[in-house]
Protein backbone atom coordinates (compact mmCIF):
# COMPACT_ATOMS: atom_id res chain seq x y z
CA UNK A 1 -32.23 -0.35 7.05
CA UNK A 2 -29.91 -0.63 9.93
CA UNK A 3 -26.79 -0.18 9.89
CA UNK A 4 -25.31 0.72 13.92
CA UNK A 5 -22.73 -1.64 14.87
CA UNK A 6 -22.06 -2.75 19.07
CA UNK A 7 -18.75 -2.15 19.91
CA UNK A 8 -16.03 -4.85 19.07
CA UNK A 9 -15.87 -8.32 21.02
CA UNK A 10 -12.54 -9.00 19.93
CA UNK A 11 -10.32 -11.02 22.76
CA UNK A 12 -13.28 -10.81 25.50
CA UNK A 13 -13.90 -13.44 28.15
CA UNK A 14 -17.73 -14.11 29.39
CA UNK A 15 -19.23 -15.74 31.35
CA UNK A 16 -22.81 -17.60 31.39
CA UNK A 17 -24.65 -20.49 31.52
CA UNK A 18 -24.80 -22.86 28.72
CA UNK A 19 -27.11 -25.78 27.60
CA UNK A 20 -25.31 -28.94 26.39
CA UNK A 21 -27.82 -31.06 27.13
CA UNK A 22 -32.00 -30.95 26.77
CA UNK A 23 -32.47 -31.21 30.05
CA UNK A 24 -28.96 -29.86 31.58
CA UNK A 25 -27.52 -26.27 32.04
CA UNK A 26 -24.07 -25.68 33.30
CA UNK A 27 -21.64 -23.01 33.66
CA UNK A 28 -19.02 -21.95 31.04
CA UNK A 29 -16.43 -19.46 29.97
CA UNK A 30 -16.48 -18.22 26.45
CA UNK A 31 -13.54 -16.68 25.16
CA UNK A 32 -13.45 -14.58 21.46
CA UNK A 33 -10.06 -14.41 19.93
CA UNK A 34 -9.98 -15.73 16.50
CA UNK A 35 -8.85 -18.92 15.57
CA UNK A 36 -8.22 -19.51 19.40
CA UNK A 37 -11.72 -19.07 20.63
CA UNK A 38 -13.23 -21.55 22.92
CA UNK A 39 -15.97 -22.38 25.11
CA UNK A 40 -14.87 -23.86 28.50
CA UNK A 41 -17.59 -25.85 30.13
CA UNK A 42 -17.31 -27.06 33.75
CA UNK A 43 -19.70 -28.32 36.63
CA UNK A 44 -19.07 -29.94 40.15
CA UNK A 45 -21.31 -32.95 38.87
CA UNK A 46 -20.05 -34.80 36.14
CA UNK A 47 -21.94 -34.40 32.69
CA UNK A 48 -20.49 -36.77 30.39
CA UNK A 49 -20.84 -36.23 26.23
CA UNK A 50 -22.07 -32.92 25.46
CA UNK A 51 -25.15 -32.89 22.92
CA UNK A 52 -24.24 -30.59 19.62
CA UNK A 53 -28.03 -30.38 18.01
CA UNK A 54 -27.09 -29.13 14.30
CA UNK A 55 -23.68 -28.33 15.52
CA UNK A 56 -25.07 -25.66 17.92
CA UNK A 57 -24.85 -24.73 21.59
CA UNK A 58 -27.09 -22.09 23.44
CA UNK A 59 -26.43 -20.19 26.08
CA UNK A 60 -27.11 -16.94 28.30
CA UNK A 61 -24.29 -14.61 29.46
CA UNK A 62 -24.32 -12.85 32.99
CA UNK A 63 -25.43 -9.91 31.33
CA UNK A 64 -28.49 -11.46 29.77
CA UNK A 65 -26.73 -11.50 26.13
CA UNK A 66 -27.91 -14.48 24.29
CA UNK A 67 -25.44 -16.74 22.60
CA UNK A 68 -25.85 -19.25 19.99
CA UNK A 69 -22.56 -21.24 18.94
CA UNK A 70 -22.61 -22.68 15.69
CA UNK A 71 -20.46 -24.91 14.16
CA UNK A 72 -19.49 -26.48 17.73
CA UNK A 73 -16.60 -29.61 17.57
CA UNK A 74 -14.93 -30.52 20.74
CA UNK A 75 -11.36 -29.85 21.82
CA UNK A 76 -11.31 -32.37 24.45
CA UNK A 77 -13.33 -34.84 25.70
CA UNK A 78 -14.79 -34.19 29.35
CA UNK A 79 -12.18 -34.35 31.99
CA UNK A 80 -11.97 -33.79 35.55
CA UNK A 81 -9.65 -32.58 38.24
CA UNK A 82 -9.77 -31.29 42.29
CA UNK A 83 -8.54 -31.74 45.18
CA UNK A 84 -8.86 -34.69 47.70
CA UNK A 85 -12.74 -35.51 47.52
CA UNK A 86 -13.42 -32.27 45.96
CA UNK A 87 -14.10 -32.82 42.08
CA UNK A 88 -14.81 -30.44 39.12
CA UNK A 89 -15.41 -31.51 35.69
CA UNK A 90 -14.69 -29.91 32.62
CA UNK A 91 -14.59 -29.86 28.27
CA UNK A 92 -13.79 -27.35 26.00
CA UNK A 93 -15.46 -26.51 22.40
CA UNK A 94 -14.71 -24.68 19.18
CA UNK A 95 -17.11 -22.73 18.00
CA UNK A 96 -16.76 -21.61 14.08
CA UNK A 97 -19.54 -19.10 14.76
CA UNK A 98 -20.71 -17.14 17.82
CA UNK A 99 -24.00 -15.01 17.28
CA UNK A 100 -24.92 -12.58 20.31
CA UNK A 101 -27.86 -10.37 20.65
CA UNK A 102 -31.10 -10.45 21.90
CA UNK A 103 -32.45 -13.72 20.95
CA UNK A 104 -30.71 -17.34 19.81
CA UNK A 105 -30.14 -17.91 16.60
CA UNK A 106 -30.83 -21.76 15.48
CA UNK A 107 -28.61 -22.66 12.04
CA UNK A 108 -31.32 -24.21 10.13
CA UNK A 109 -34.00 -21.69 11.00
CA UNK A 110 -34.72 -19.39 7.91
CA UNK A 111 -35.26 -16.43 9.60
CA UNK A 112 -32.03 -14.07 8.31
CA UNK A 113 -33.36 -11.45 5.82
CA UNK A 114 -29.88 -9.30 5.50
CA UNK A 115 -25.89 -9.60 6.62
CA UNK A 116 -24.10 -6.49 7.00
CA UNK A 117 -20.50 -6.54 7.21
CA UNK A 118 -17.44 -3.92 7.32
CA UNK A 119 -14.13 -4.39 5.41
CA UNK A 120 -11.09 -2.82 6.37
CA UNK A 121 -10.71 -0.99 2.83
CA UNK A 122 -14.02 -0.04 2.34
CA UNK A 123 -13.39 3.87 2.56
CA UNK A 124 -11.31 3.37 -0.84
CA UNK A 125 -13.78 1.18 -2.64
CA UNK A 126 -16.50 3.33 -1.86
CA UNK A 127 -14.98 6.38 -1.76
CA UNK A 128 -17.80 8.98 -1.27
CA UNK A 129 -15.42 12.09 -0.53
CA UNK A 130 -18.16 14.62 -0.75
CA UNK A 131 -20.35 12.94 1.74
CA UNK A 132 -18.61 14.55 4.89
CA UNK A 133 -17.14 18.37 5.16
CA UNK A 134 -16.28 21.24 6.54
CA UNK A 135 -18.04 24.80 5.43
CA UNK A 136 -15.70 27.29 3.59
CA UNK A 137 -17.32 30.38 5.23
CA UNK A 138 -19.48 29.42 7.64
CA UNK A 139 -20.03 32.90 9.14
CA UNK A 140 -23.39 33.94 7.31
CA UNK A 141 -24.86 30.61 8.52
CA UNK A 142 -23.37 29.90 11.83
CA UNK A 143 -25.81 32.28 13.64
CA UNK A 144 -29.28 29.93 12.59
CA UNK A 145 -27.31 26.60 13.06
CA UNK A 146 -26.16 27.48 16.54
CA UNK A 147 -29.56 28.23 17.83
CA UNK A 148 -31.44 25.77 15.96
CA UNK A 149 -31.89 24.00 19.40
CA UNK A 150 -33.01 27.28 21.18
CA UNK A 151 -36.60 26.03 21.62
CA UNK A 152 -35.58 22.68 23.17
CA UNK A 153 -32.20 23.94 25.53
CA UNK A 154 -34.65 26.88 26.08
CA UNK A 155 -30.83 29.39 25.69
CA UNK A 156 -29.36 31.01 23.06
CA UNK A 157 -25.80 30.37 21.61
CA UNK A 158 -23.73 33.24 21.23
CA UNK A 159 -21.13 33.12 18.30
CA UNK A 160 -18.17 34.73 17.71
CA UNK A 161 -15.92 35.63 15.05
CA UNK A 162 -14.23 31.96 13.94
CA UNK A 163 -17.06 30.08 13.29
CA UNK A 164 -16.48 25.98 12.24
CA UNK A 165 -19.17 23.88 10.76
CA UNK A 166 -19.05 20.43 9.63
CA UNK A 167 -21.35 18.46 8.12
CA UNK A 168 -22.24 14.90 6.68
CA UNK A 169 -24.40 15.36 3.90
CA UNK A 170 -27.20 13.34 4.70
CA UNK A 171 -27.16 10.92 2.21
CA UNK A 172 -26.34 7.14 3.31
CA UNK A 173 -26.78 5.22 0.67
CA UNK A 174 -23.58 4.85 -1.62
CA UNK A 175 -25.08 2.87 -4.24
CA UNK A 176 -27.27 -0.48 -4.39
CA UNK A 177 -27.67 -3.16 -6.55
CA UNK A 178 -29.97 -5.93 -7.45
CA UNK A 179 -28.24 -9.38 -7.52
CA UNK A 180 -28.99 -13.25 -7.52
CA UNK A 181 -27.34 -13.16 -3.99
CA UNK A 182 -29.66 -10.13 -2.63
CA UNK A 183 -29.70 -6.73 -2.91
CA UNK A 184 -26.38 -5.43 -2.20
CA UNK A 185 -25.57 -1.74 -1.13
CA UNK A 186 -22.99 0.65 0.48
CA UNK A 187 -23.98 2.85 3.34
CA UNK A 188 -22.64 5.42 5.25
CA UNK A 189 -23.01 4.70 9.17
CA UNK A 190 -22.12 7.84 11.16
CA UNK A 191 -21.59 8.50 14.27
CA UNK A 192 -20.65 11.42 16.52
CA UNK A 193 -20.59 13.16 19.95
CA UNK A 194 -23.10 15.49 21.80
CA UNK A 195 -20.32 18.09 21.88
CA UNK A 196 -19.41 20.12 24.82
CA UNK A 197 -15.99 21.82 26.15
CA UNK A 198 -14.21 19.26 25.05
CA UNK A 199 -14.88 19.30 21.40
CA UNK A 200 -17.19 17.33 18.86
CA UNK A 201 -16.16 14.80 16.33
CA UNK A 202 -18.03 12.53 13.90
CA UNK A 203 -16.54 9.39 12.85
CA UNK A 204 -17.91 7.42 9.64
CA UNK A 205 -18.28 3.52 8.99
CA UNK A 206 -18.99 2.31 5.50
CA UNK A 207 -20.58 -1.03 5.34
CA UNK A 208 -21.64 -3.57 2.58
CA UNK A 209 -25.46 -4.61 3.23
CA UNK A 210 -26.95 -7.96 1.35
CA UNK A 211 -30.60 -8.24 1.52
CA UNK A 212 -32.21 -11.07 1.03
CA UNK A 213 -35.43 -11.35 -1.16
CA UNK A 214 -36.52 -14.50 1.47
CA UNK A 215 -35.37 -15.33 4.68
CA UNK A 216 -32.10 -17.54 4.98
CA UNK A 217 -30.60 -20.20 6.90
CA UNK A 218 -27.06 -18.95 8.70
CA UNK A 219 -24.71 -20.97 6.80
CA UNK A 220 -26.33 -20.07 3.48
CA UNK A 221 -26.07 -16.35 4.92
CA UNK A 222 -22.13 -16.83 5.31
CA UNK A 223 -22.21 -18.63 1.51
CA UNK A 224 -23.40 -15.51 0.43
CA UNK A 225 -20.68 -13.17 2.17
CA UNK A 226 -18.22 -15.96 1.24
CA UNK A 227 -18.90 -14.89 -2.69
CA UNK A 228 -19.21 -10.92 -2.59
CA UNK A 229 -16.19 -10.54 -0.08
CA UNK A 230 -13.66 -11.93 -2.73
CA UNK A 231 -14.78 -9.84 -5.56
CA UNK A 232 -15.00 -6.54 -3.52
CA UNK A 233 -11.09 -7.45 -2.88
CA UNK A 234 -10.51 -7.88 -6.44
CA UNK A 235 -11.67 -4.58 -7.13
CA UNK A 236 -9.87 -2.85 -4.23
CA UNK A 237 -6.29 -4.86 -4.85
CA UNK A 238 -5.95 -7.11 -2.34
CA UNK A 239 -8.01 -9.92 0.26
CA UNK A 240 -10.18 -8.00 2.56
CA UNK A 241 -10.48 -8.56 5.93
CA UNK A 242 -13.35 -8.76 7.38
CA UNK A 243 -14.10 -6.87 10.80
CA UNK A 244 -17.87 -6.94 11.71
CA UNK A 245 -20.58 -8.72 10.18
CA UNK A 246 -23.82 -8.49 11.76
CA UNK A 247 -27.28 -10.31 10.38
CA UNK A 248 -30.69 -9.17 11.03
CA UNK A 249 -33.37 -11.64 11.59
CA UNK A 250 -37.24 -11.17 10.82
CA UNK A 251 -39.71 -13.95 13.17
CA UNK A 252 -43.14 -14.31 11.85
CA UNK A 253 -44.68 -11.15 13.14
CA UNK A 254 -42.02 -8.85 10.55
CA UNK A 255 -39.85 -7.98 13.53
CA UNK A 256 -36.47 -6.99 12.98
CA UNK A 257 -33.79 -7.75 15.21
CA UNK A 258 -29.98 -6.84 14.78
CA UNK A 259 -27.43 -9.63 15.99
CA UNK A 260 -23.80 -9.99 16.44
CA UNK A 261 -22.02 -12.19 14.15
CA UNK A 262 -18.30 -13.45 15.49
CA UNK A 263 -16.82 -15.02 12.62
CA UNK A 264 -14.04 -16.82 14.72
CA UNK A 265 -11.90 -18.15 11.50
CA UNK A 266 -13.11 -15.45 9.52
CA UNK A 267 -11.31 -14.17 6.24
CA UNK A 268 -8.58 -12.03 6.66
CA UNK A 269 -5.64 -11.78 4.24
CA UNK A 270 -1.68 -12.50 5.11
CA UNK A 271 0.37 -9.64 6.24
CA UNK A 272 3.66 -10.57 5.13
CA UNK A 273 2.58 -10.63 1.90
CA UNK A 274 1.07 -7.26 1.51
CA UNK A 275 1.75 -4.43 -1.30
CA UNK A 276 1.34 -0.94 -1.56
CA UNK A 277 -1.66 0.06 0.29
CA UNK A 278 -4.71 0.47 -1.88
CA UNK A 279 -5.39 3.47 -3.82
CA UNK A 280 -9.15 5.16 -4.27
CA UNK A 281 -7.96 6.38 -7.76
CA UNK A 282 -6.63 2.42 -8.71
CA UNK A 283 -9.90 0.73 -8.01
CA UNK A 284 -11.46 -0.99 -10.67
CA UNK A 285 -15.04 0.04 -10.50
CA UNK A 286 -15.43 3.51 -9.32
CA UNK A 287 -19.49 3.08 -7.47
CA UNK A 288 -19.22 7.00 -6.45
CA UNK A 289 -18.27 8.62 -10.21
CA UNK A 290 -19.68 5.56 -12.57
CA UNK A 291 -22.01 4.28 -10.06
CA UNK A 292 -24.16 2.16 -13.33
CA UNK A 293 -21.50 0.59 -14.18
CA UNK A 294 -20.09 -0.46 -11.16
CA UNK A 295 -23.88 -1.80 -10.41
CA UNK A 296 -24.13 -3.63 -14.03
CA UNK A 297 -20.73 -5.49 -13.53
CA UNK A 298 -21.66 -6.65 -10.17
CA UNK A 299 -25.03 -8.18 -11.07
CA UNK A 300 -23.79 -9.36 -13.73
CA UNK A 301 -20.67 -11.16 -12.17
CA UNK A 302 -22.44 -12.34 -10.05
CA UNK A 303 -25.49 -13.95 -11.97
CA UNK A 304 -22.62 -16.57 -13.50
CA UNK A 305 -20.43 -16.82 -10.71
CA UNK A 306 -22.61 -20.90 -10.23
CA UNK A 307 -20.89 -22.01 -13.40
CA UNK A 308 -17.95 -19.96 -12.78
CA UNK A 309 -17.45 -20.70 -9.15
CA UNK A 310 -14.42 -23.94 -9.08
CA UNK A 311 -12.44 -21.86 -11.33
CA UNK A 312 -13.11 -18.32 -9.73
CA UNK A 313 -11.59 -20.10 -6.51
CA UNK A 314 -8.73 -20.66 -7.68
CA UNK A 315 -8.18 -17.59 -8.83
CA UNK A 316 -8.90 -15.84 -5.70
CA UNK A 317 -6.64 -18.29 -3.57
CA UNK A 318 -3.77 -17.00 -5.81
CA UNK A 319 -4.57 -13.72 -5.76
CA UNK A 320 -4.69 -14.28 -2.32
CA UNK A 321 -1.05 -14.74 -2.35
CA UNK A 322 -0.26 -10.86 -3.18
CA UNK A 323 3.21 -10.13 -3.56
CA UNK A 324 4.86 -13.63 -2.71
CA UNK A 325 5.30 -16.03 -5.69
CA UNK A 326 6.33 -19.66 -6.80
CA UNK A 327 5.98 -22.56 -8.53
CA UNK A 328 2.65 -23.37 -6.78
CA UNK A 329 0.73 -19.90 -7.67
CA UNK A 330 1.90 -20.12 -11.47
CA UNK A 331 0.40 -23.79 -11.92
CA UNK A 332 -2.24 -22.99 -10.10
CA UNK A 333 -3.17 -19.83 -11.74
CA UNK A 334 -2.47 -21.53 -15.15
CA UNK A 335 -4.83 -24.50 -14.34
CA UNK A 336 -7.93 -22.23 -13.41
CA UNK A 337 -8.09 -22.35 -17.06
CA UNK A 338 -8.97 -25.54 -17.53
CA UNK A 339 -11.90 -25.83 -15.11
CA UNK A 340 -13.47 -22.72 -17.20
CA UNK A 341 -17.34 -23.39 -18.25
CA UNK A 342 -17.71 -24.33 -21.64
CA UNK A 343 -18.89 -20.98 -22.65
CA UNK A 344 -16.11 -19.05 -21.61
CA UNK A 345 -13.73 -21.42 -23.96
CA UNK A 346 -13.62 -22.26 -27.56
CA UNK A 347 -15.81 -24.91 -28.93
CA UNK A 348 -14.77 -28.04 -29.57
CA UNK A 349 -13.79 -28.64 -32.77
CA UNK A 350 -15.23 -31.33 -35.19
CA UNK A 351 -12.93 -33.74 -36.40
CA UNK A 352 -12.93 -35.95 -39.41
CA UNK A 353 -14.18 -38.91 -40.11
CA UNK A 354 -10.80 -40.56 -40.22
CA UNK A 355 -9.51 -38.67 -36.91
CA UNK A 356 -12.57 -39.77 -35.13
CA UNK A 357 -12.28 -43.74 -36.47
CA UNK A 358 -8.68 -43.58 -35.43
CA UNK A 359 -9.51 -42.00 -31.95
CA UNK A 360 -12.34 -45.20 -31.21
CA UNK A 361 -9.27 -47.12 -32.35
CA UNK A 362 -6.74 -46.21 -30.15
CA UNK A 363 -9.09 -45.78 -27.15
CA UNK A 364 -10.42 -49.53 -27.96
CA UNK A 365 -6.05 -50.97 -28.26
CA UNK A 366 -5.02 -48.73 -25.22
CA UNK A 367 -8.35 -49.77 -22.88
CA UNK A 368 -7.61 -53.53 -23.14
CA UNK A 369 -4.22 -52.84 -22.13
CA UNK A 370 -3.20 -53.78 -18.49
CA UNK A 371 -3.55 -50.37 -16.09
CA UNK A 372 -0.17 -48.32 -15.55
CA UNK A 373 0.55 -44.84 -15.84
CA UNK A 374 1.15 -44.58 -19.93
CA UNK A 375 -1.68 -46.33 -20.61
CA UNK A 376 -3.84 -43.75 -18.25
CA UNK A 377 -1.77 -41.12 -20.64
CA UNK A 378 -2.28 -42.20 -23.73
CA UNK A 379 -6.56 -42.80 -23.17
CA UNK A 380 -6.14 -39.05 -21.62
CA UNK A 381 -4.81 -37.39 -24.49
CA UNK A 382 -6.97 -39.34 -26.99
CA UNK A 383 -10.08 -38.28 -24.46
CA UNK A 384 -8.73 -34.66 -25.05
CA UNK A 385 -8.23 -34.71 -28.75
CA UNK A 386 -10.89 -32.30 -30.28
CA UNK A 387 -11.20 -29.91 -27.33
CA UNK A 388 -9.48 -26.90 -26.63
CA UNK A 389 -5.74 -26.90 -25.06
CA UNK A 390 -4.81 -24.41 -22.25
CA UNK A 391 -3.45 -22.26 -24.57
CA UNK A 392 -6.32 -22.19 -26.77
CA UNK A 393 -8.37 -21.65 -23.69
CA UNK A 394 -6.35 -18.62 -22.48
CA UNK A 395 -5.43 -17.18 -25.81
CA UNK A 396 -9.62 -17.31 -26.43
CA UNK A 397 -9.82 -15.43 -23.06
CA UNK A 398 -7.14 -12.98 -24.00
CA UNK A 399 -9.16 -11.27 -26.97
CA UNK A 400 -11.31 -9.68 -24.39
CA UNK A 401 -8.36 -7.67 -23.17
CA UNK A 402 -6.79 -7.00 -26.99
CA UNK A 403 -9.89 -5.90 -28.59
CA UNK A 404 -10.60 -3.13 -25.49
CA UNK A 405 -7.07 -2.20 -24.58
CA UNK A 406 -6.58 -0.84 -28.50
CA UNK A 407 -3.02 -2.74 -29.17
CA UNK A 408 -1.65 -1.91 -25.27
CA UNK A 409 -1.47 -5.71 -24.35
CA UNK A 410 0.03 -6.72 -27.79
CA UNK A 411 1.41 -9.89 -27.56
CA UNK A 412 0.13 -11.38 -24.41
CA UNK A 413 -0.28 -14.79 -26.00
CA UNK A 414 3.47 -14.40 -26.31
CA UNK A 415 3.32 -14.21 -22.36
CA UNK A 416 0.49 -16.60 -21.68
CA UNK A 417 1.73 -19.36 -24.34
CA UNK A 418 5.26 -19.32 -21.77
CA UNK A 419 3.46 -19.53 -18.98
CA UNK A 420 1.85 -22.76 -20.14
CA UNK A 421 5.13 -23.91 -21.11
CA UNK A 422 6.31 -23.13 -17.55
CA UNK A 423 3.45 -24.99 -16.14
CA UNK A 424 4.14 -27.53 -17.88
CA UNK A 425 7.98 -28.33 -17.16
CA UNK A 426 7.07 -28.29 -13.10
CA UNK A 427 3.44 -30.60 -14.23
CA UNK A 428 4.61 -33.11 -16.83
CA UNK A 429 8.31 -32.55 -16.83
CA UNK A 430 8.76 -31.29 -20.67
CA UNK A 431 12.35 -29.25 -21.44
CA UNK A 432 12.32 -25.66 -20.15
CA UNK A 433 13.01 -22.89 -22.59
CA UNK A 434 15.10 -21.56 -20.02
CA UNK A 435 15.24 -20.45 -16.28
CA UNK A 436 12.21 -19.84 -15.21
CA UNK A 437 12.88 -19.39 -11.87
CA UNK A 438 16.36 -17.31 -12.19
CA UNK A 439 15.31 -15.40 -14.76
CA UNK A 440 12.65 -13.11 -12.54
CA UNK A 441 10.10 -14.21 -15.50
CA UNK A 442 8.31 -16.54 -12.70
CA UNK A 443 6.27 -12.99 -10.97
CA UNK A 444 5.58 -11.90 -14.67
CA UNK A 445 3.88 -15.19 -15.88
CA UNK A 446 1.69 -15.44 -13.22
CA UNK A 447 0.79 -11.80 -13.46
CA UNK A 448 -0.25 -12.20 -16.77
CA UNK A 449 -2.23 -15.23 -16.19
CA UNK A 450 -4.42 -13.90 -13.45
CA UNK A 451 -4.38 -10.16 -15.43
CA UNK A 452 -5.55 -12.03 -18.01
CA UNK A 453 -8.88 -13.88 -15.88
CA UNK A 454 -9.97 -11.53 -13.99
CA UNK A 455 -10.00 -8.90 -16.17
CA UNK A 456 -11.92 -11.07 -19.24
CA UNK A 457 -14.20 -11.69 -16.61
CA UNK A 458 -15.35 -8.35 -15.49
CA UNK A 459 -14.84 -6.81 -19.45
CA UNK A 460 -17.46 -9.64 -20.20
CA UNK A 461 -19.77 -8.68 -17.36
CA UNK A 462 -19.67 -5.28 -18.44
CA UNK A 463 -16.36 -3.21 -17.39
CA UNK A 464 -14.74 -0.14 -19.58
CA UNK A 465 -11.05 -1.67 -18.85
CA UNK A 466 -10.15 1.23 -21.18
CA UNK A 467 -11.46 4.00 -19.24
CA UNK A 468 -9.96 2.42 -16.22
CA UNK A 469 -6.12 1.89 -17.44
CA UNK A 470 -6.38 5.63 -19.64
CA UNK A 471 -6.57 7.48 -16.04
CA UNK A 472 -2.97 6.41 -15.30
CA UNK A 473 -1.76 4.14 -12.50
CA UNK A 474 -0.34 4.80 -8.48
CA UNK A 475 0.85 1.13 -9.21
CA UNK A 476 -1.22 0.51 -5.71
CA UNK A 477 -3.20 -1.93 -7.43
CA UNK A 478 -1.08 -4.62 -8.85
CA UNK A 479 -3.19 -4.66 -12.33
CA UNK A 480 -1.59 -1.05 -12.36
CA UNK A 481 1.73 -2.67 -11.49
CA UNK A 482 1.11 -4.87 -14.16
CA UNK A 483 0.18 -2.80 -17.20
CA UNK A 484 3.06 -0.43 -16.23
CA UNK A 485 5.92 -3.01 -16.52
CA UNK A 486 4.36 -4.72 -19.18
CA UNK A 487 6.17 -3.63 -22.00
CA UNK A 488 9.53 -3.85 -20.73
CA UNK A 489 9.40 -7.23 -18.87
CA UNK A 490 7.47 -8.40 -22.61
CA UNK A 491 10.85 -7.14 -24.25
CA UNK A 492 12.94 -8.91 -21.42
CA UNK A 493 11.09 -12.49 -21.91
CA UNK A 494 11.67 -12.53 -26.03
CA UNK A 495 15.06 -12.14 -25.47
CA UNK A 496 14.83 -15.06 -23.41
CA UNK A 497 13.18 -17.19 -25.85
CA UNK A 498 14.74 -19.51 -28.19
């Protein structure tokens, strides 16, 4: 598997030539920095509308790199400027994607067999600390390790009395799992110096591999990313940002070649909201010490995440808020509830024969009524009558925490039945119970709420919340910072309550 990585591209100019037409091939200037990347195009001859076949422009750089751009939309329409009867003319694109390697990369071709990509917390996710080391006493082995190279430098190494020895282990592979996205593993990629006067050093890169059984398209590539970089972020604390991603493409003939991926809007999480930094001890899913687990939850996350997906997104986007809270993140976070599959909520339940007659009823007096905003009420909470409420809903997806945390999380329906209530004085305008927002109860009820689904979640796909919360919290994870202040801001809300 490969796993080397080119050095970074980040805020580089180049320059090449670029197609934008079939049958026309002009100079441009592309420019990698984020959300500010471009492509400026410009000729003496002027070349009118540039052609974007499946979004996508193609180019060569001076140095013979080839560039696909994918995702192309145009800044500006073609302009021109000079002087006197000298004339230039000139446009500028966006591109969402810029692939660089060897070879162009078309966006409908299925030709991608694995991504591999590097997150900036992956050393404490994957936290393999035996994997790289020093030797204790290296003296009685220093002698054969020094001159292991004798026959090749054709001279002996002579050692003295302070030997050092370092070593990585070997062993790349962290752990790897079988998924319906691919087959997902951790690997060590290290690198290091030739040594000399100045010293040797070995440096260490950890990055996330997703195989493919069959070759993929690009953009169903970056789908795939899209749905394992969220949840690795989950278990780590906070939004990961992503710093490489590479892809590997296989043409008819099995060949494998390694291309550059520059994600120019890729994910990265906000900076003013940040916490503690993460912890290797608070991560969710150890994949070093309970390596099966950590590979069972993952599949198995993942196998449902289809039917899960709308309401797993809005989890993550307020997760994604970290430490900064308001009104938004609570309803929202309160709401990812309701857009649960059916079989993560309570059935619905039957109602009578009279209850259903006077449902068809009212639904039959309130539809012939003239359209306006209580009639639209009314038919809604008539269409809802025998289904589950949000607090049913969460309450159902509470037990998962209550039956594995043995009595630690008593009373969280306490705490998610407010919540609701909060949500639904800022939705539908009912009487608070009190001050939400003065009281400091705001950060707690949202806490809850998103403690409360992502944590039924993995404990249904497989994870020992027990074993995780019994080996005691750095708070650097902010289900740590929950479970630790749980108790006391649970005693400071019932005093609140009527």
């Amino acid at each position: 598997m490969v796993t080397e990585m080119v050095e970074a591209i980040e805020g580089s100019k180049r320059v090449g030539k670029f197609t934008i037409a079939p049958d026309r091939e002009i100079f441009g200037e592309l420019t990698l920095a984020g959300a500010n990347s471009s492509l400026y195009l410009h000729d003496k001859d002027e070349f009118g509308a540039i052609a974007f076949p499946e979004d996508c422009v193609r180019g060569t750089l001076q140095d013979l790199t080839k560039v696909s751009l994918i995702g192309c939309i145009p800044l500006s329409g073609t302009g021109s400027g000079g002087q006197q009867e000298e004339r230039y003319h000139f446009a500028t694109v966006f591109p969402h994607f810029v692939v660089l390697g060897s070879s162009h990369l078309g966006p409908s071709e299925k030709t991608i067999a694995e991504a591999l990509f590097v997150i900036d917390d992956a050393t404490t996710l994957f936290y393999d600390f035996d994997a790289f080391g020093s030797v204790i006493d290296p003296r009685p082995f220093i002698e054969q390790i020094a001159n292991a190279n004798e026959s090749v430098i054709h001279r002996r190494v002579g050692t003295g009395a302070d030997p050092q020895i370092l070593y990585f282990s070997g062993k790349r592979e962290i752990c790897t799992v079988d998924t319906t996205l691919g087959r997902v593993s951790a690997l060590h990629s290290p690198s290091r110096n030739l040594g000399g006067p100045e010293g040797i050093w070995m440096k260490n890169t950890i990055s996330v591999a997703l195989g493919f059984p069959q070759p993929v398209a690009f953009q169903e590539c970056i789908e795939r990313v899209s749905t394992l970089l969220p949840y690795l972020g989950l278990l780590v604390g906070r939004p990961q940002n992503l710093v490489r991603l590479h892809v590997r493409t296989q043409d008819d003939h099995l060949t494998a070649n390694l291309l550059q991926a520059y994600w120019c809007m890729r994910p990265k999480r906000n900076s003013e909201h940040e916490g503690p930094k993460p912890h290797p001890a608070e991560v969710l899913l150890d994949a070093v010490r309970r390596r099966e687990e950590f590979t069972q939850v993952l599949a198995s996350w993942l196998a449902r995440h289809e039917v899960w997906r709308d309401a797993r997104l809005r989890f993550f986007n307020s997760f994604g808020w970290q430490i900064h809270y308001n009104i938004d993140r609570l309803v929202g976070a309160a709401n990812m509830f309701d857009i649960l599959p059916d079989s993560a909520v309570p059935p619905d339940i039957e109602l009578s024969d009279e209850l259903k007659l006077a449902k068809a009823a009212g639904q039959k007096l309130f539809g012939a009524l003239p359209e306006s905003q209580e009639r639209n009420s009314i038919l809604g909470a008539l269409g809802r009558l025998g289904k589950s409420s949000l607090k049913q809903k969460i309450r159902h997806r509470a037990r998962w925490l209550t039956d594995a945390t043995s009595g630690r999380l008593n009373e969280i329906t306490t705490v998610t039945d407010e919540a609701v209530n909060c949500r639904n004085h800022y939705v539908h305008g009912s009487e608070p119970r009190f001050d939400y927002t003065k009281s400091g109860m705001l950060e707690f009820l949202t806490d809850a709420l998103e403690f409360v689904f992502a944590t039924s979640d993995l404990i249904e796909s497989g994870w020992d919340i027990k074993a995780w919360s019994d080996r005691g919290t750095t708070m650097a994870h902010p289900f740590g910072r929950f479970l630790v202040g749980y108790r006391t801001n649970l005693e400071q809300l019932k005093k609140l309550l009527p």
